[in-house]
ModelCIF file with pLDDT and N, C-alpha, C, O atoms, coordinates in Angstrom:
data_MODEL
#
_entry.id   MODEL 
#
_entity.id                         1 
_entity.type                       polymer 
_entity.pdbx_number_of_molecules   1 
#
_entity_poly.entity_id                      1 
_entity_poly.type                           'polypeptide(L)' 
_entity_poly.nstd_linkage                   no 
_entity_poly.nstd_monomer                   no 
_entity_poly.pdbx_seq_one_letter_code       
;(UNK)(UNK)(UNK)(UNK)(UNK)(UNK)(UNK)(UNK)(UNK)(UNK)(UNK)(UNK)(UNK)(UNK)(UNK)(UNK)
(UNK)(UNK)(UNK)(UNK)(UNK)(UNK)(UNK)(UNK)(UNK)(UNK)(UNK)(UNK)(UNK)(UNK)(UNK)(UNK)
(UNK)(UNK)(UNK)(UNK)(UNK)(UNK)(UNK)(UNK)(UNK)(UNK)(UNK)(UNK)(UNK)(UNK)(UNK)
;
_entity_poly.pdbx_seq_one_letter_code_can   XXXXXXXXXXXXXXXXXXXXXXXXXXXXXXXXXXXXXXXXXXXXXXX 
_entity_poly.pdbx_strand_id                 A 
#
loop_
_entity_poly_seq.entity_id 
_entity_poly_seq.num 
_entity_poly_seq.mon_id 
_entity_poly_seq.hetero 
1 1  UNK n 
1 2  UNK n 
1 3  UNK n 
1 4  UNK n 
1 5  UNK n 
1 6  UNK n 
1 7  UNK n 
1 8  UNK n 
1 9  UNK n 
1 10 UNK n 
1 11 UNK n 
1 12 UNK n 
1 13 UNK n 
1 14 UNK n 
1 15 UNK n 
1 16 UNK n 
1 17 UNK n 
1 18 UNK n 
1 19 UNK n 
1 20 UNK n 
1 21 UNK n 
1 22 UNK n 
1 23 UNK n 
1 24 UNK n 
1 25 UNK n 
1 26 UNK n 
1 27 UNK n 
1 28 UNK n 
1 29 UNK n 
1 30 UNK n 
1 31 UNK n 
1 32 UNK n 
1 33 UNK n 
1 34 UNK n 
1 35 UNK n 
1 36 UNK n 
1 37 UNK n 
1 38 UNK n 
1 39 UNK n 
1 40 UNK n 
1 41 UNK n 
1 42 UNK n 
1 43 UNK n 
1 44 UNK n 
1 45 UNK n 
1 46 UNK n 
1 47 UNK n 
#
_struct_asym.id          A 
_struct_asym.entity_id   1 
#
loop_
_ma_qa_metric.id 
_ma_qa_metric.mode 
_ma_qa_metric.name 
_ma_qa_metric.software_group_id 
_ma_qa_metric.type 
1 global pLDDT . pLDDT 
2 local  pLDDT . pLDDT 
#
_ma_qa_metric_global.metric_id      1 
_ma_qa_metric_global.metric_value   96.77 
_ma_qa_metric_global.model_id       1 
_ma_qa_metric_global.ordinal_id     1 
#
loop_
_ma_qa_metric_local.label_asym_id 
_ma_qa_metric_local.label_comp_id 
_ma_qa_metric_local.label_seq_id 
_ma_qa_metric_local.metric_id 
_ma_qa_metric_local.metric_value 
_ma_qa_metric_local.model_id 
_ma_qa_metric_local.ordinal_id 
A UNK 1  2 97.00 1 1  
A UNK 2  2 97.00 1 2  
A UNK 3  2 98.00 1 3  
A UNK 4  2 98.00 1 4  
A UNK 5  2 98.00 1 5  
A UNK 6  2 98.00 1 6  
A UNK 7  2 98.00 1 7  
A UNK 8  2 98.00 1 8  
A UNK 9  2 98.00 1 9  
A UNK 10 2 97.00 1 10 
A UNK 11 2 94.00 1 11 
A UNK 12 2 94.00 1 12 
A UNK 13 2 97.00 1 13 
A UNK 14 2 97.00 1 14 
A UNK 15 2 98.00 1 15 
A UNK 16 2 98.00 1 16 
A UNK 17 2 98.00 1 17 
A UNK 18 2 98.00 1 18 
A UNK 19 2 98.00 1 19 
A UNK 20 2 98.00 1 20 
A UNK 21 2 98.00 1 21 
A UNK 22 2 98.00 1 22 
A UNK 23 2 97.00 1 23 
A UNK 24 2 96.00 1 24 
A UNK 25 2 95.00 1 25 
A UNK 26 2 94.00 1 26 
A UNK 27 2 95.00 1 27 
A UNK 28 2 94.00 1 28 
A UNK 29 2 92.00 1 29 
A UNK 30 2 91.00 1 30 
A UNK 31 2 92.00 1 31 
A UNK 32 2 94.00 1 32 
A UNK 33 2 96.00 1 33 
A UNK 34 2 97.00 1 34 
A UNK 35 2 97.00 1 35 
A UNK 36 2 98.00 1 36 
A UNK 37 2 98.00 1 37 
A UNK 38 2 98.00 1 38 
A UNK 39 2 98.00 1 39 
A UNK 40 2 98.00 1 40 
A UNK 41 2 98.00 1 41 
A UNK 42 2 98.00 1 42 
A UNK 43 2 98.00 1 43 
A UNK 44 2 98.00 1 44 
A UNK 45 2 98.00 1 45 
A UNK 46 2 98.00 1 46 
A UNK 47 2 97.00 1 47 
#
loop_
_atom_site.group_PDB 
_atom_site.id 
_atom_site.type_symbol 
_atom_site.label_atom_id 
_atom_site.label_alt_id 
_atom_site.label_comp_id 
_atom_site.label_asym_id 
_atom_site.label_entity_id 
_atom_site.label_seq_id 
_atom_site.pdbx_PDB_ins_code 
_atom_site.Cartn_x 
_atom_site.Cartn_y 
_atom_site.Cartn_z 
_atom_site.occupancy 
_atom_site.B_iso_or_equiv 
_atom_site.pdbx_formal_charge 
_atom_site.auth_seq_id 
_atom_site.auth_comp_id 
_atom_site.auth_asym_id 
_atom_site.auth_atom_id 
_atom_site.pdbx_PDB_model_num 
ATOM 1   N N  . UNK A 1 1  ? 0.822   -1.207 0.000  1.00 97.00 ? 1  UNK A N  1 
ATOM 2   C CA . UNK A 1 1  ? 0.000   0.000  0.000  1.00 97.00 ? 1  UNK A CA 1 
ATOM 3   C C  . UNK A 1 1  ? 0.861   1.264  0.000  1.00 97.00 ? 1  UNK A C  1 
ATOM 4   O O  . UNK A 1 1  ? 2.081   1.144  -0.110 1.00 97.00 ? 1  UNK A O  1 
ATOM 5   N N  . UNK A 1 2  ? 0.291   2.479  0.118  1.00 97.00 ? 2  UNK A N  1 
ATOM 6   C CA . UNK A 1 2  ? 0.690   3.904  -0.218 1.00 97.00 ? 2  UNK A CA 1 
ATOM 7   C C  . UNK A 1 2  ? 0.281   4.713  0.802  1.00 97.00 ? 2  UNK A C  1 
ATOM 8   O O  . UNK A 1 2  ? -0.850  4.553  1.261  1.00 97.00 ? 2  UNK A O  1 
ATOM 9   N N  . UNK A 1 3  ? 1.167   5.740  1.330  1.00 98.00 ? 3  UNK A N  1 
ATOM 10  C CA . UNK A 1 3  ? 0.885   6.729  1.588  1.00 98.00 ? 3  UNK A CA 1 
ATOM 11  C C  . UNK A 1 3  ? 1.298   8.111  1.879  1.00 98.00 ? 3  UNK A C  1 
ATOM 12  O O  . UNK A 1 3  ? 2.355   8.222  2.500  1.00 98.00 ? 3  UNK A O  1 
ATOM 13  N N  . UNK A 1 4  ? 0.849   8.879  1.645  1.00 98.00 ? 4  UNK A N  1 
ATOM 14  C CA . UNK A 1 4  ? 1.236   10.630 0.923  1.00 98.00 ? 4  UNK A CA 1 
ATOM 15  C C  . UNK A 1 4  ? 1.408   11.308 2.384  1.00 98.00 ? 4  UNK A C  1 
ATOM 16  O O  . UNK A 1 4  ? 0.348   11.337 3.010  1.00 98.00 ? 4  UNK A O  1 
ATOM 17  N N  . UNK A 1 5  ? 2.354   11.775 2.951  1.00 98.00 ? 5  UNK A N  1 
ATOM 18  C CA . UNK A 1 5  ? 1.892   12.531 4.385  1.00 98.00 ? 5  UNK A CA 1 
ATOM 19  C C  . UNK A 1 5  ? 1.578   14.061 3.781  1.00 98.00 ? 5  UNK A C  1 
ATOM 20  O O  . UNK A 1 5  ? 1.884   14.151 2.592  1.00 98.00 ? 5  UNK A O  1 
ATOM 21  N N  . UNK A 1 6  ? 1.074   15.178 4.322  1.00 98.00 ? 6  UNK A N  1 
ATOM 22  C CA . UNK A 1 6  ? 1.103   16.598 4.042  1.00 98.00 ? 6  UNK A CA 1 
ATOM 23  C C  . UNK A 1 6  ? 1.165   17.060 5.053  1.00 98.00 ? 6  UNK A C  1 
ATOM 24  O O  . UNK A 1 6  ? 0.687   16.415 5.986  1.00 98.00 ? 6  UNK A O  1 
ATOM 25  N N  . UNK A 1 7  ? 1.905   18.651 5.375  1.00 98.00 ? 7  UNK A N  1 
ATOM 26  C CA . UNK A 1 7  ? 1.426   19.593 5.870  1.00 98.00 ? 7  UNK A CA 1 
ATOM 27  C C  . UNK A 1 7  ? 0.985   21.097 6.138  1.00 98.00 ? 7  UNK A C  1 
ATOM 28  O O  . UNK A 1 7  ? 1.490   22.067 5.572  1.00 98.00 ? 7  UNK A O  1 
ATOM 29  N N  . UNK A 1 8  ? 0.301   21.132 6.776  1.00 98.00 ? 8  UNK A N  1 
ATOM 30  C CA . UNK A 1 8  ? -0.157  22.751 6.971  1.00 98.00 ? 8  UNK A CA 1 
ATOM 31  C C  . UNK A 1 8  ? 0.440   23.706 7.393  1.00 98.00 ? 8  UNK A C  1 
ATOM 32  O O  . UNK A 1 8  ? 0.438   23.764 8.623  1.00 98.00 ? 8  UNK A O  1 
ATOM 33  N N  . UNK A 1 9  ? 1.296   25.005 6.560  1.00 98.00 ? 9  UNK A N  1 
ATOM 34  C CA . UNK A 1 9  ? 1.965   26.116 6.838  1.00 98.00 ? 9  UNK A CA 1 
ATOM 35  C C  . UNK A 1 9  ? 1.114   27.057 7.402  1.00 98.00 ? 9  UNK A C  1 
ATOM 36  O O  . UNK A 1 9  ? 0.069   26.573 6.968  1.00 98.00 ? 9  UNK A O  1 
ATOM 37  N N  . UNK A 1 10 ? 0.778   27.964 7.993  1.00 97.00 ? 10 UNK A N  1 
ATOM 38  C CA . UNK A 1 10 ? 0.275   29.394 7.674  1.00 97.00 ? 10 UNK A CA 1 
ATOM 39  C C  . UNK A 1 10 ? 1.511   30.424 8.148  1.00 97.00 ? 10 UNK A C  1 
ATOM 40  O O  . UNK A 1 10 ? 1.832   30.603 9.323  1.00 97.00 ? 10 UNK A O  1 
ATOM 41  N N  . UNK A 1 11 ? 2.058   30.982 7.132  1.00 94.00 ? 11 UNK A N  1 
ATOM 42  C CA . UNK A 1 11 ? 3.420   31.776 7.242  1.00 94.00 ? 11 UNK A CA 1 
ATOM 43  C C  . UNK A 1 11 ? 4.307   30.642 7.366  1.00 94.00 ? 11 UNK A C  1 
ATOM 44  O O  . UNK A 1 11 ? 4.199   29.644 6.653  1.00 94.00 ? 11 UNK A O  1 
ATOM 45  N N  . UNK A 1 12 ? 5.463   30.828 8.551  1.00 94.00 ? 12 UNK A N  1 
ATOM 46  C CA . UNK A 1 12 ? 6.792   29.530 8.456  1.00 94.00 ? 12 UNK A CA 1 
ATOM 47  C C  . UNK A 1 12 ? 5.999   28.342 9.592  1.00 94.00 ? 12 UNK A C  1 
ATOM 48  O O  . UNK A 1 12 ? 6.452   27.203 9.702  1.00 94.00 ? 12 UNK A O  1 
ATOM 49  N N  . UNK A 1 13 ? 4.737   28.831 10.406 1.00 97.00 ? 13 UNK A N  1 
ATOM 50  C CA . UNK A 1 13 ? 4.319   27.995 11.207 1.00 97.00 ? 13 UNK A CA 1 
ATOM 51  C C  . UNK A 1 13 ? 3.773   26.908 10.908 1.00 97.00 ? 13 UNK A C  1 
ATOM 52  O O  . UNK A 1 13 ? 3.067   26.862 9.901  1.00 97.00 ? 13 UNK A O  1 
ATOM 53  N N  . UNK A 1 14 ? 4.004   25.564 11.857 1.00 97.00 ? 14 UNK A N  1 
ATOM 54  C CA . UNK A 1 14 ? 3.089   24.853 11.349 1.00 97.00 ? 14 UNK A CA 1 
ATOM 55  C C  . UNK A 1 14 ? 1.755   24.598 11.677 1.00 97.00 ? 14 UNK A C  1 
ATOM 56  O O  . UNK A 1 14 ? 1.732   24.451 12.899 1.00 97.00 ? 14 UNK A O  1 
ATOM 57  N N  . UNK A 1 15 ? 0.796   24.489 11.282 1.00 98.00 ? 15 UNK A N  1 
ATOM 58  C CA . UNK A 1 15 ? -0.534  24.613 12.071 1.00 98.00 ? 15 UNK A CA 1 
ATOM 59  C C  . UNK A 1 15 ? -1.396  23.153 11.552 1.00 98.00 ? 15 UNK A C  1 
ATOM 60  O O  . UNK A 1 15 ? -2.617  23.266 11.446 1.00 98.00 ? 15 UNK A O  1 
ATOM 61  N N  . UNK A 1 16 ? -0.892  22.082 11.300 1.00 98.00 ? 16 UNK A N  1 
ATOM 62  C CA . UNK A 1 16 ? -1.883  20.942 11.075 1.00 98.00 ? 16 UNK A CA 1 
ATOM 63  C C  . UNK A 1 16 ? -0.615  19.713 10.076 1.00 98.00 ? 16 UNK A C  1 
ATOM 64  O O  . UNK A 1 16 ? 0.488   19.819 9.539  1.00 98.00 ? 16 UNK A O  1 
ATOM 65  N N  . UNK A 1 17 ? -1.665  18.614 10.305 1.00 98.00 ? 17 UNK A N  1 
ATOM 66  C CA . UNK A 1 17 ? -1.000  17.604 9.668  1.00 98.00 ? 17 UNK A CA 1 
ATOM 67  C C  . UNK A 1 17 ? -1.777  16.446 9.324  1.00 98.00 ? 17 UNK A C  1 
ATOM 68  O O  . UNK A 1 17 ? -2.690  16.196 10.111 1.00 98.00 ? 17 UNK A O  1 
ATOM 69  N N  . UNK A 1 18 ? -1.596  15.453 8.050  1.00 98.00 ? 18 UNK A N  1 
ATOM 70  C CA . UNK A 1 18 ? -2.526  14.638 7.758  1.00 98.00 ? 18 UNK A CA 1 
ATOM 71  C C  . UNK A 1 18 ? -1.910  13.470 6.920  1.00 98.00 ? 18 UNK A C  1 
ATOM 72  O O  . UNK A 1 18 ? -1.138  13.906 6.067  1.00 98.00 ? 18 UNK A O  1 
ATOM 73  N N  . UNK A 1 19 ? -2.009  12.391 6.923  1.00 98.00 ? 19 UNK A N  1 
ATOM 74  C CA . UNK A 1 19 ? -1.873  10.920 6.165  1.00 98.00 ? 19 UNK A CA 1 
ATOM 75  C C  . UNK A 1 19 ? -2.532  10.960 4.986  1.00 98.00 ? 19 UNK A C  1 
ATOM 76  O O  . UNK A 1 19 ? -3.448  11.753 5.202  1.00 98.00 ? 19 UNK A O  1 
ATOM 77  N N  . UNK A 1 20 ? -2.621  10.588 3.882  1.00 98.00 ? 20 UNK A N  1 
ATOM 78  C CA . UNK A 1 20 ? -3.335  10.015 3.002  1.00 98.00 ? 20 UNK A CA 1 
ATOM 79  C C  . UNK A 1 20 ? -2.923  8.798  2.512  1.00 98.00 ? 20 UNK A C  1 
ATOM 80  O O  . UNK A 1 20 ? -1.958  8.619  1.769  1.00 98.00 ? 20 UNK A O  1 
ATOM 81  N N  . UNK A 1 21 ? -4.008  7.592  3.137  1.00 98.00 ? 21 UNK A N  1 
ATOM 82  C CA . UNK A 1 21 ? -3.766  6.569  2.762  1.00 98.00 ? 21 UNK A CA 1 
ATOM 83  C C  . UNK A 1 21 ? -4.380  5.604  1.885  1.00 98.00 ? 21 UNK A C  1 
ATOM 84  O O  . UNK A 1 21 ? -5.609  5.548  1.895  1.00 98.00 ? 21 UNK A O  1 
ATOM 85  N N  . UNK A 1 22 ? -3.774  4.885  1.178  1.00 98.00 ? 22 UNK A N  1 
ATOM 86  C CA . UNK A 1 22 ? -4.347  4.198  0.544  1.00 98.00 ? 22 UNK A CA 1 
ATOM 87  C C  . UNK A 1 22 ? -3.920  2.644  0.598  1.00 98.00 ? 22 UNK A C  1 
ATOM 88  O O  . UNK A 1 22 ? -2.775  2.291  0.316  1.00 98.00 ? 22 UNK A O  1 
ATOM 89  N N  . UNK A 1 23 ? -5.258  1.459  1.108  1.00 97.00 ? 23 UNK A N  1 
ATOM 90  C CA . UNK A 1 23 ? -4.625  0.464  1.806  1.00 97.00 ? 23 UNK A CA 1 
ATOM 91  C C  . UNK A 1 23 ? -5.197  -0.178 0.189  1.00 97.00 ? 23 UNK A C  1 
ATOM 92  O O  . UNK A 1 23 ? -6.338  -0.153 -0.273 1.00 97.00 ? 23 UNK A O  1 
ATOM 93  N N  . UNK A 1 24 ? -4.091  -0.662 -0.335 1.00 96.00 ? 24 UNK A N  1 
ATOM 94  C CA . UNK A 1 24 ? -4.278  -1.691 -1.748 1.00 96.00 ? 24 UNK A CA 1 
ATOM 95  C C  . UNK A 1 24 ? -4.992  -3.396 -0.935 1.00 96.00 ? 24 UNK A C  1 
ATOM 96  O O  . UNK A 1 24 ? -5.907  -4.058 -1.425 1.00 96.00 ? 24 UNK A O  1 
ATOM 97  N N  . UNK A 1 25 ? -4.403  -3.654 0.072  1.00 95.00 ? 25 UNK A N  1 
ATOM 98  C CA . UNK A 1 25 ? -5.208  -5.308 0.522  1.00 95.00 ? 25 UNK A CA 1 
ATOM 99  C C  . UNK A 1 25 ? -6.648  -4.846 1.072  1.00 95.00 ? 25 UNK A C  1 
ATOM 100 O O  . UNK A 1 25 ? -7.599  -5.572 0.781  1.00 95.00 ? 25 UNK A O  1 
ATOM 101 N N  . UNK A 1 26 ? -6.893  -3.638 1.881  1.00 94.00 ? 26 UNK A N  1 
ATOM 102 C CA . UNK A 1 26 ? -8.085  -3.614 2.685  1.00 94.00 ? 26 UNK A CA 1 
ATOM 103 C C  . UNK A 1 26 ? -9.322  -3.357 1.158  1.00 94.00 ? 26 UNK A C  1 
ATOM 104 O O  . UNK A 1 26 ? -10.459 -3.819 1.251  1.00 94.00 ? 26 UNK A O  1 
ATOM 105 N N  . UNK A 1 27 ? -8.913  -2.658 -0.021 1.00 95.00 ? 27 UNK A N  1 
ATOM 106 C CA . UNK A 1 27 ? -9.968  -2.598 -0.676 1.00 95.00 ? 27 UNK A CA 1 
ATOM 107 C C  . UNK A 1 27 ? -10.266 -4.244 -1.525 1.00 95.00 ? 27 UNK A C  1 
ATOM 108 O O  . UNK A 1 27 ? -11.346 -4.779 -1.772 1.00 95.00 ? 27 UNK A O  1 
ATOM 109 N N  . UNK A 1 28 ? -8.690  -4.785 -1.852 1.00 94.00 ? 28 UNK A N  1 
ATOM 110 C CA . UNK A 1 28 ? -9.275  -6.103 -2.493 1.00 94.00 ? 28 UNK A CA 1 
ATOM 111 C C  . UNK A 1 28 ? -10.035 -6.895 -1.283 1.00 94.00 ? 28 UNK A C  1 
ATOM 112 O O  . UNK A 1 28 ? -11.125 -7.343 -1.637 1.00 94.00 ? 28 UNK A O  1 
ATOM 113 N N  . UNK A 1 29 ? -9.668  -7.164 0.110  1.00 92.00 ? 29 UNK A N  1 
ATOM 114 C CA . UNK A 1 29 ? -10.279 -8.058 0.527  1.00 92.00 ? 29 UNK A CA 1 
ATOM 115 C C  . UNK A 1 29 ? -12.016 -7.371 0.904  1.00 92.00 ? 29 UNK A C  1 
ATOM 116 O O  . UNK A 1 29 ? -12.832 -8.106 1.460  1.00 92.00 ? 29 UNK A O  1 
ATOM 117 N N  . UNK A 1 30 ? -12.367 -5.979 0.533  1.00 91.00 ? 30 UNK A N  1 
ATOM 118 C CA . UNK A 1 30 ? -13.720 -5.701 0.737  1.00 91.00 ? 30 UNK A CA 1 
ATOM 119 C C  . UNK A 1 30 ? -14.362 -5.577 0.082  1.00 91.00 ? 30 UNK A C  1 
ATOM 120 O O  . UNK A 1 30 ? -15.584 -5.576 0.234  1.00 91.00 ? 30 UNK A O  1 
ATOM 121 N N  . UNK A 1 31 ? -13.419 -5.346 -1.425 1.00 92.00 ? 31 UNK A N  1 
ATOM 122 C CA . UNK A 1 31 ? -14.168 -5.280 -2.684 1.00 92.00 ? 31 UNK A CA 1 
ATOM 123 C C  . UNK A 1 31 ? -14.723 -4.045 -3.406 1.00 92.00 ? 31 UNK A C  1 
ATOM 124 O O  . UNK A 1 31 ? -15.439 -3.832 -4.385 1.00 92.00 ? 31 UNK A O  1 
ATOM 125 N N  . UNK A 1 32 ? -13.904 -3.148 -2.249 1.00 94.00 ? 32 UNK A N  1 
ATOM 126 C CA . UNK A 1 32 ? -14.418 -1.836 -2.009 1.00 94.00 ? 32 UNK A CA 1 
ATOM 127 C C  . UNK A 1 32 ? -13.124 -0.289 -2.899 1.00 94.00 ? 32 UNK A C  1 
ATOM 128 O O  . UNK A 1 32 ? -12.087 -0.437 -3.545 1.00 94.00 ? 32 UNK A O  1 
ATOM 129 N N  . UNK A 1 33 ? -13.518 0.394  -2.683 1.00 96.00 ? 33 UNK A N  1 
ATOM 130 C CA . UNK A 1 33 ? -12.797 1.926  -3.548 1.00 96.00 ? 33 UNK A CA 1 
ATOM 131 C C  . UNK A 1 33 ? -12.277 2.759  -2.348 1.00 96.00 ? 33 UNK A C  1 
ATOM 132 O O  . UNK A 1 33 ? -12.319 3.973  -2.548 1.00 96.00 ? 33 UNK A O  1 
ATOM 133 N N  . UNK A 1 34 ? -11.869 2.426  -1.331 1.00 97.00 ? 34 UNK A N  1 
ATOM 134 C CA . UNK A 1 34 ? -11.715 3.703  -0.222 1.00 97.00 ? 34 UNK A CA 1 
ATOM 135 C C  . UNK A 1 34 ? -10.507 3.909  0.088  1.00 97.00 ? 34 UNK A C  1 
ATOM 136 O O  . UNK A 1 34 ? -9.441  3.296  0.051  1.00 97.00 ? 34 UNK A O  1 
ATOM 137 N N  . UNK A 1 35 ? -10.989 5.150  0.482  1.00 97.00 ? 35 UNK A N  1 
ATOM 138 C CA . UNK A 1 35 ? -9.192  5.815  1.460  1.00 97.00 ? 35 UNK A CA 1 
ATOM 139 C C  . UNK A 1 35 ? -9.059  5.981  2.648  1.00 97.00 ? 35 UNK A C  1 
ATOM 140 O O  . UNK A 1 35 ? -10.172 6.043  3.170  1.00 97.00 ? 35 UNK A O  1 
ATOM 141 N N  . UNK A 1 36 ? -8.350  6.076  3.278  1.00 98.00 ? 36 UNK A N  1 
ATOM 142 C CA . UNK A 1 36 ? -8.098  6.707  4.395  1.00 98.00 ? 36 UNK A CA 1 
ATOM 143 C C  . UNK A 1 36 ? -7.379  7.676  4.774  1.00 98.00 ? 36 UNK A C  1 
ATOM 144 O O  . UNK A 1 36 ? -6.632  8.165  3.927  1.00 98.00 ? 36 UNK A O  1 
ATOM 145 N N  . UNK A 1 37 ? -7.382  8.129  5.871  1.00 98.00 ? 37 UNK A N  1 
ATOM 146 C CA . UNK A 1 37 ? -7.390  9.203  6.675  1.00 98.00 ? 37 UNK A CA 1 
ATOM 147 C C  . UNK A 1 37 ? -6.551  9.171  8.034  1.00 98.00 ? 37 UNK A C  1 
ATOM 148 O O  . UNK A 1 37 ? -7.157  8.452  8.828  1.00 98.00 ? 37 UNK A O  1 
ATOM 149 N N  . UNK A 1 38 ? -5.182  9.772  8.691  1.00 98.00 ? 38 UNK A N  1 
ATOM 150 C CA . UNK A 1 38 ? -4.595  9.402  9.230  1.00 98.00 ? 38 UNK A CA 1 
ATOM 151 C C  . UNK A 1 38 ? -3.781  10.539 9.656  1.00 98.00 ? 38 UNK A C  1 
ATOM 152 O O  . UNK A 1 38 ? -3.694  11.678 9.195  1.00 98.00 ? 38 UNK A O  1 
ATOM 153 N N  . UNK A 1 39 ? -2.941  9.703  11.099 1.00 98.00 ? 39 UNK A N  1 
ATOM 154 C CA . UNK A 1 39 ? -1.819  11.095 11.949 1.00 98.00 ? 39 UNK A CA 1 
ATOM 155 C C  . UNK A 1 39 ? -2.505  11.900 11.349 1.00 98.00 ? 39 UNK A C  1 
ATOM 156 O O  . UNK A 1 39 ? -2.287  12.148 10.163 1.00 98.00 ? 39 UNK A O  1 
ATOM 157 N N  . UNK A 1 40 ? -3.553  12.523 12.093 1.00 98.00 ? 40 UNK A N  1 
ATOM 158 C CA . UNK A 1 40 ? -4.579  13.910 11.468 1.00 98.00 ? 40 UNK A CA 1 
ATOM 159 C C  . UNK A 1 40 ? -4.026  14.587 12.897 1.00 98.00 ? 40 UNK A C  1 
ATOM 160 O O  . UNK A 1 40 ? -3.842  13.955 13.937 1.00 98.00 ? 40 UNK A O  1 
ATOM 161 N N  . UNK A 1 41 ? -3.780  16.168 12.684 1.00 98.00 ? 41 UNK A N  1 
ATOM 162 C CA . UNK A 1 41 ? -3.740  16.618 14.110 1.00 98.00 ? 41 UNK A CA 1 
ATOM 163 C C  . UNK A 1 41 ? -3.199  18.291 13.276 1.00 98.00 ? 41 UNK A C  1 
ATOM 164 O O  . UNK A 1 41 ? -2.390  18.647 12.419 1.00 98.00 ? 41 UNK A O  1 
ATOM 165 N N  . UNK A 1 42 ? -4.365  19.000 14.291 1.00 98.00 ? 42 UNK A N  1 
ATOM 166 C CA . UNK A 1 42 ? -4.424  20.301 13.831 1.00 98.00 ? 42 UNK A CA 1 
ATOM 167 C C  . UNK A 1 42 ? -4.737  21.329 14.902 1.00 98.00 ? 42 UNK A C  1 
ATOM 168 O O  . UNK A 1 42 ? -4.962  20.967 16.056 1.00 98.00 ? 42 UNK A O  1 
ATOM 169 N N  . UNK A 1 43 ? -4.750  22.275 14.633 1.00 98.00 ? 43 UNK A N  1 
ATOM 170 C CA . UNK A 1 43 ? -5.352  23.720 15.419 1.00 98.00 ? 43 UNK A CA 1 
ATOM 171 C C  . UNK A 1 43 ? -6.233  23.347 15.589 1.00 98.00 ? 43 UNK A C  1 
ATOM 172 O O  . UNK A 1 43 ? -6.652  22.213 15.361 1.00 98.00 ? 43 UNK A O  1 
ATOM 173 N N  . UNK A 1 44 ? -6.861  24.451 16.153 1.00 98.00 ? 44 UNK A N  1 
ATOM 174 C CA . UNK A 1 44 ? -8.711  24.512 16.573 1.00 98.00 ? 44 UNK A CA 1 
ATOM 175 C C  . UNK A 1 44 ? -9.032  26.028 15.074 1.00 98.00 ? 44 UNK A C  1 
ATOM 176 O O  . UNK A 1 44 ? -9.194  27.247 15.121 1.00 98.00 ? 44 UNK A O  1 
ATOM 177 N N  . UNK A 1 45 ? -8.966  24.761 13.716 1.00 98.00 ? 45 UNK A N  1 
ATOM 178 C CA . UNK A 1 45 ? -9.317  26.094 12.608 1.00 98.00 ? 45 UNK A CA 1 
ATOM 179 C C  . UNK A 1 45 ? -9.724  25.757 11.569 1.00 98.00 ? 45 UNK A C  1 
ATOM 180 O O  . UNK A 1 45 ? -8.873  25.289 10.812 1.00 98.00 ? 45 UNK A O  1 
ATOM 181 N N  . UNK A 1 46 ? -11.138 25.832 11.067 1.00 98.00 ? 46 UNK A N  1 
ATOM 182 C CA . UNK A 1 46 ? -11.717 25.021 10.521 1.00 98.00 ? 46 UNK A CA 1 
ATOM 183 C C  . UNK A 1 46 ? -10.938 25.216 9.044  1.00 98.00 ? 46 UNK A C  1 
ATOM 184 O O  . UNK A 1 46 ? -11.066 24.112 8.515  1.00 98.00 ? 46 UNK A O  1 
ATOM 185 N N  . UNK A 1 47 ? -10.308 25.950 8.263  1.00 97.00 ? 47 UNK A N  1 
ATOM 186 C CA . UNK A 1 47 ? -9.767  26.320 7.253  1.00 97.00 ? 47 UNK A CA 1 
ATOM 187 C C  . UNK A 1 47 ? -8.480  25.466 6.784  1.00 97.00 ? 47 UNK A C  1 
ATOM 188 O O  . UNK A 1 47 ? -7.870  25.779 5.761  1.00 97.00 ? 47 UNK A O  1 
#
């Protein structure tokens, strides 16, 4: 499987952080199209 980390600048600060994952066995064994979502952790900012 795969996954992309990113994060959130505003100016040199950092203000958030997030996973993007993509599990290649969890969709064959469900049969399913999904992603996930991960190490998420941010401000209190909805933007």
């Amino acid at each position: 499987s795969e996954v992309k980390l990113f994060l959130a600048y505003e100016g040199e600060e950092i203000v958030g952080r997030i996973a993007a994952i993509f599990n290649t066995n969890h969709n064959a064994f469900t049969e399913r199209n999904d992603g996930f979502f991960g190490f998420f952790d941010t401000i209190n900012d909805q933007e």
